[in-house]
N, C-alpha and C. Protein backbone atom coordinates (compact mmCIF):
# COMPACT_ATOMS: atom_id res chain seq x y z
N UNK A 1 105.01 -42.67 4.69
CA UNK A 1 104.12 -43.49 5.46
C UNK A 1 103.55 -44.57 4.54
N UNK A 2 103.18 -45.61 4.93
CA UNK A 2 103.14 -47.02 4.11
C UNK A 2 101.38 -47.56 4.55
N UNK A 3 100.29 -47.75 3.79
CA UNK A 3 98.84 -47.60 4.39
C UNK A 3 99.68 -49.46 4.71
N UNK A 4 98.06 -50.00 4.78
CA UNK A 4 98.02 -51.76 5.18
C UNK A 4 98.60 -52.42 4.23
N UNK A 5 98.02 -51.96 3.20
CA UNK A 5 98.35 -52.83 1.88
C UNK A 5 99.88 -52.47 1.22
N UNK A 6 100.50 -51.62 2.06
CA UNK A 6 101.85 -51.50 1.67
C UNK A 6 101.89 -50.30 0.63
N UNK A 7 100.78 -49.87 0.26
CA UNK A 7 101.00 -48.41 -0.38
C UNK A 7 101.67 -47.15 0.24
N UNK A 8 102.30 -46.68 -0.10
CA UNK A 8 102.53 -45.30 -0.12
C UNK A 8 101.40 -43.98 0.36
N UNK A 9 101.15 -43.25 1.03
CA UNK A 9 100.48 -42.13 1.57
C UNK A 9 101.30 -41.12 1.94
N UNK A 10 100.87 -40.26 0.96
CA UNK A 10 101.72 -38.71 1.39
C UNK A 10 100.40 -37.38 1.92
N UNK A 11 101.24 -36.94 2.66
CA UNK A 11 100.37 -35.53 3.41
C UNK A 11 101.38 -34.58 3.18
N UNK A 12 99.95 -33.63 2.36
CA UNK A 12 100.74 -32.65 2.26
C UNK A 12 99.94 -31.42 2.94
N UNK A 13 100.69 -30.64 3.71
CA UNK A 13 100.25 -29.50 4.56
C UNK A 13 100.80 -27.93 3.73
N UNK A 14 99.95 -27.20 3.76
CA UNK A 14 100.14 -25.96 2.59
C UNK A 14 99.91 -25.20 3.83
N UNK A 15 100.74 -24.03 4.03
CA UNK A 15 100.83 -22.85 4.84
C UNK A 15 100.31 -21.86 4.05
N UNK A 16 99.12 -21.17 4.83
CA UNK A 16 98.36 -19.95 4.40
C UNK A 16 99.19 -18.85 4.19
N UNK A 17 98.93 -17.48 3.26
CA UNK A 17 99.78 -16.58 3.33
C UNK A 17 98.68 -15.65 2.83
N UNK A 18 98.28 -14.35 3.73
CA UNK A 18 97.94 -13.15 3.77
C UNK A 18 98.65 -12.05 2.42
N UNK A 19 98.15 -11.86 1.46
CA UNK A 19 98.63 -10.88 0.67
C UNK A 19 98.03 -9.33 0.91
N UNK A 20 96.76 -9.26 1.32
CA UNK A 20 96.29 -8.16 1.61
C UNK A 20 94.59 -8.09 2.12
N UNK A 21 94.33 -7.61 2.77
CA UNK A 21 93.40 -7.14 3.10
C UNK A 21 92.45 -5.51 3.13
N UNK A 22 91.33 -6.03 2.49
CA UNK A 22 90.18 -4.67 2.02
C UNK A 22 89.48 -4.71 2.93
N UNK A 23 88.86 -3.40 3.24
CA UNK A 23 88.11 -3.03 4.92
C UNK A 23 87.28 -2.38 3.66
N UNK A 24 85.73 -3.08 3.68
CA UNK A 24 84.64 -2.79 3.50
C UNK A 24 83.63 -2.27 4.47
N UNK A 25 83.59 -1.24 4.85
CA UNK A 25 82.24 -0.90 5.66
C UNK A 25 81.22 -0.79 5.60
N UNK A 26 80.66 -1.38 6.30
CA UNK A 26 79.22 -2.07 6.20
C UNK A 26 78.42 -0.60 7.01
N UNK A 27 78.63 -0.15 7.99
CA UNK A 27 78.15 0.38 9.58
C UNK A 27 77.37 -0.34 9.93
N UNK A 28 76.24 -0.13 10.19
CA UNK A 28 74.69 -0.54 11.53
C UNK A 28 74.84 -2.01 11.20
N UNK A 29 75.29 -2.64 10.01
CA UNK A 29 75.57 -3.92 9.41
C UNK A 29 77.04 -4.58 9.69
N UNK A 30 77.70 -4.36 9.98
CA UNK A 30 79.16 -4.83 10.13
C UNK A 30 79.75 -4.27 9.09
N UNK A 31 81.00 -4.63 9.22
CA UNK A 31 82.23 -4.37 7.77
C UNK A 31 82.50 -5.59 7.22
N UNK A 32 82.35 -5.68 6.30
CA UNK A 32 83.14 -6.74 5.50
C UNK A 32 84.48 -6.87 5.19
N UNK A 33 85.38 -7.52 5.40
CA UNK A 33 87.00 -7.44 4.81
C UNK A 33 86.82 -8.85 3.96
N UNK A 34 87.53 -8.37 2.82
CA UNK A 34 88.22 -9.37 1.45
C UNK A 34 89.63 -9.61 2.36
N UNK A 35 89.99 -10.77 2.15
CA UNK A 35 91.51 -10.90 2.47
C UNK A 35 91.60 -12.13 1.28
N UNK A 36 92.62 -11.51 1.16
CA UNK A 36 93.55 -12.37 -0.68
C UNK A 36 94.98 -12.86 -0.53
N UNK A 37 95.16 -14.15 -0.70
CA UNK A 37 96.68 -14.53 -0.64
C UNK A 37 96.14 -16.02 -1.13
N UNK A 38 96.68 -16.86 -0.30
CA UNK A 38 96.71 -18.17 -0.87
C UNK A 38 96.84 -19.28 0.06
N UNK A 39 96.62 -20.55 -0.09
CA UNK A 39 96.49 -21.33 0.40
C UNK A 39 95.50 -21.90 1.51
N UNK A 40 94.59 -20.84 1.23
CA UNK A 40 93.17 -20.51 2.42
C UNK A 40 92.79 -21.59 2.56
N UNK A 41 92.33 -22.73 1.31
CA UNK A 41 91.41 -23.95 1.69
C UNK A 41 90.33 -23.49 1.01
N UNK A 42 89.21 -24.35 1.27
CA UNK A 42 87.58 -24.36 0.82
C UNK A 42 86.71 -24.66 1.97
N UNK A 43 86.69 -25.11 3.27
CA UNK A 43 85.93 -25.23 3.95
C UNK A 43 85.94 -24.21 4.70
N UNK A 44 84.84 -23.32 4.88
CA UNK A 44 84.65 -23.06 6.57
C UNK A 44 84.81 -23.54 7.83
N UNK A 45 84.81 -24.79 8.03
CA UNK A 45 84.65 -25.03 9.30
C UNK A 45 86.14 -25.42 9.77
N UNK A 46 87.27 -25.43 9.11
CA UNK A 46 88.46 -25.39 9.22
C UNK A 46 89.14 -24.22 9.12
N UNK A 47 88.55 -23.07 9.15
CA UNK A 47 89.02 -21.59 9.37
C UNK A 47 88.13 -20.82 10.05
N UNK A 48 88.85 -20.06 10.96
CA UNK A 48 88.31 -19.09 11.71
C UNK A 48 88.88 -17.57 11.54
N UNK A 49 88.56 -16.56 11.41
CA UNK A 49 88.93 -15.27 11.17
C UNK A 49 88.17 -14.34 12.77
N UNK A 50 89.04 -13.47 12.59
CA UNK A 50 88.61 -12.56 13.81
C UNK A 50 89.46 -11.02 13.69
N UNK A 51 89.13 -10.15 13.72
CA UNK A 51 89.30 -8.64 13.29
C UNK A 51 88.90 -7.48 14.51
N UNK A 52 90.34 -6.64 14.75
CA UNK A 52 89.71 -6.09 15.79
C UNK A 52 89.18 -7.13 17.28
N UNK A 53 89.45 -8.05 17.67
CA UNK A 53 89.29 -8.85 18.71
C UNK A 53 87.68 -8.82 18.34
N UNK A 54 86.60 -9.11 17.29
CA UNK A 54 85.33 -9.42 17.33
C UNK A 54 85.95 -10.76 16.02
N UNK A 55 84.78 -11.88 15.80
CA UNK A 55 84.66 -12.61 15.42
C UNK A 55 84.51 -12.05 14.14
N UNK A 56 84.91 -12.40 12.58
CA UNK A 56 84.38 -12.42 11.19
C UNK A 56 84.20 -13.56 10.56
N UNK A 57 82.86 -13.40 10.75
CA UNK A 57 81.73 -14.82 10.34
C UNK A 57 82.01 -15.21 8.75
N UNK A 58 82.47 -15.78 8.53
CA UNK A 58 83.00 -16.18 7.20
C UNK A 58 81.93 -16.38 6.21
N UNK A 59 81.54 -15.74 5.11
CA UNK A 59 80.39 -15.67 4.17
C UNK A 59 80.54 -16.19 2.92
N UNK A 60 82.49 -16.09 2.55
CA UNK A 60 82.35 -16.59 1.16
C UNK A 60 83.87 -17.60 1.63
N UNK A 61 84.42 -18.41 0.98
CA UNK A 61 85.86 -18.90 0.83
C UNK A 61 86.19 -19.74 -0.20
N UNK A 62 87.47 -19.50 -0.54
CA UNK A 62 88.26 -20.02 -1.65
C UNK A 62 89.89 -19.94 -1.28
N UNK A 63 90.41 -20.98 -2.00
CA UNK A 63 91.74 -20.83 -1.68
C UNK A 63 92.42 -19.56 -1.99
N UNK A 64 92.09 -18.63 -2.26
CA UNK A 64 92.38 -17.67 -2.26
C UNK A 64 91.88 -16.13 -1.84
N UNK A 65 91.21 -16.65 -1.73
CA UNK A 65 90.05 -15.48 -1.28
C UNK A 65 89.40 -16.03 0.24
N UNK A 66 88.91 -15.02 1.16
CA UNK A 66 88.27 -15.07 2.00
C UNK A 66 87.70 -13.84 2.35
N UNK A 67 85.78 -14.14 2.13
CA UNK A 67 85.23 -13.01 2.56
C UNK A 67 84.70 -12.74 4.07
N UNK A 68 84.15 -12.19 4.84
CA UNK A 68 83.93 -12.47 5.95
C UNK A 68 83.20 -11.29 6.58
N UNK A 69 82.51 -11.33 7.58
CA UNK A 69 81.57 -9.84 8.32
C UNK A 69 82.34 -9.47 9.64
N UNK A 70 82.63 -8.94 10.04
CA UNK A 70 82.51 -8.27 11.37
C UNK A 70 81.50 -7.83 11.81
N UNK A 71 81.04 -8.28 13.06
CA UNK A 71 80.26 -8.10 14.31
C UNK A 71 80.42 -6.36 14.15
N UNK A 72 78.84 -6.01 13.72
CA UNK A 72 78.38 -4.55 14.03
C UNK A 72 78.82 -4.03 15.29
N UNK A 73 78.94 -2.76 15.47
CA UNK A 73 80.19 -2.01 16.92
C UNK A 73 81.24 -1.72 17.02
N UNK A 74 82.11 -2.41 15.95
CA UNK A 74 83.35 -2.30 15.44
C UNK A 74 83.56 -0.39 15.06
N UNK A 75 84.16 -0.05 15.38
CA UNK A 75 84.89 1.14 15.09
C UNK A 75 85.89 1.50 14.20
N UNK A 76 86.71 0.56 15.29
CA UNK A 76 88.35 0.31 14.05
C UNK A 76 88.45 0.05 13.13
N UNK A 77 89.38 0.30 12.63
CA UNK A 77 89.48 -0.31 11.22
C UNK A 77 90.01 -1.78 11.53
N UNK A 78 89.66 -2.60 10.92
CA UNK A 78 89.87 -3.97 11.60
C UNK A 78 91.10 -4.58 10.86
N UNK A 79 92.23 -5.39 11.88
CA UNK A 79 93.00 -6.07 11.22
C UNK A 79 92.68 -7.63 11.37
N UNK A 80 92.67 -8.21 10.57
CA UNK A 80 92.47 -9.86 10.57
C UNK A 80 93.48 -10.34 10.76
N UNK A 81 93.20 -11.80 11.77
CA UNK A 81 93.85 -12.78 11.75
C UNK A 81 93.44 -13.81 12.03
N UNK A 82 94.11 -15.01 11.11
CA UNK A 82 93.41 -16.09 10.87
C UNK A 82 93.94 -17.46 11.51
N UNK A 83 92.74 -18.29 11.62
CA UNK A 83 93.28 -19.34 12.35
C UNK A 83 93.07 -20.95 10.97
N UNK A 84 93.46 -21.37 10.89
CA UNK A 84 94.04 -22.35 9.99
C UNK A 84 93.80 -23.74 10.85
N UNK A 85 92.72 -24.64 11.03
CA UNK A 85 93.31 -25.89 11.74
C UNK A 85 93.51 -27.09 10.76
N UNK A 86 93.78 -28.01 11.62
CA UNK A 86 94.32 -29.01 10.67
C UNK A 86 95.65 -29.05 10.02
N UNK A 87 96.38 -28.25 10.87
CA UNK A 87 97.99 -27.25 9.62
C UNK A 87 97.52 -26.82 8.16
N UNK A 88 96.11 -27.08 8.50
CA UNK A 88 96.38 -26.06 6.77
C UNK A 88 95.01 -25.71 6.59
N UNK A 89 94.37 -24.92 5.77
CA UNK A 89 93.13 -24.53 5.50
C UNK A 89 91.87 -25.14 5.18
N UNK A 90 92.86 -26.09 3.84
CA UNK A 90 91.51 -27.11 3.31
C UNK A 90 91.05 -27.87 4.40
């Protein structure tokens, strides 16, 4: 892609990847899950997580790391999955 001035602009889109996930239990407090892999990003407001069909309110993030709470009531052991907009995390 070529900006006004005839420069060059590249986009680059990085696909997230899940290496594993830790189920911290919180109880009367929620659970916390660590999930570790790569390409997460740094913003919050361009990722959403959700575990067990309840929301996990995102508390810490790094491109590699993502910490997050689950909504107290939770029972299950929760599996995450994440939503990525923008095609990519950052």
């Amino acid at each position: 892609m070529l900006t006004a001035d005839g420069q060059s602009e590249y986009q680059f889109i990085l696909t997230p990847d899940i290496s594993d996930i830790d189920n911290h239990t919180g109880g009367e407090n929620g659970n916390l899950l660590k999930i570790t892999g790569s390409a997460f990003g740094s913003k919050k407001e361009n990722v959403s997580v959700s575990a067990g069909g309840l929301d996990c309110e995102i508390q810490e993030i790094s491109n590699t790391e993502i910490t997050c709470k689950v909504s107290p009531g939770s029972t299950d052991t929760p599996t995450a999955q994440g939503q990525f907009l923008k095609g990519q995390g950052a």
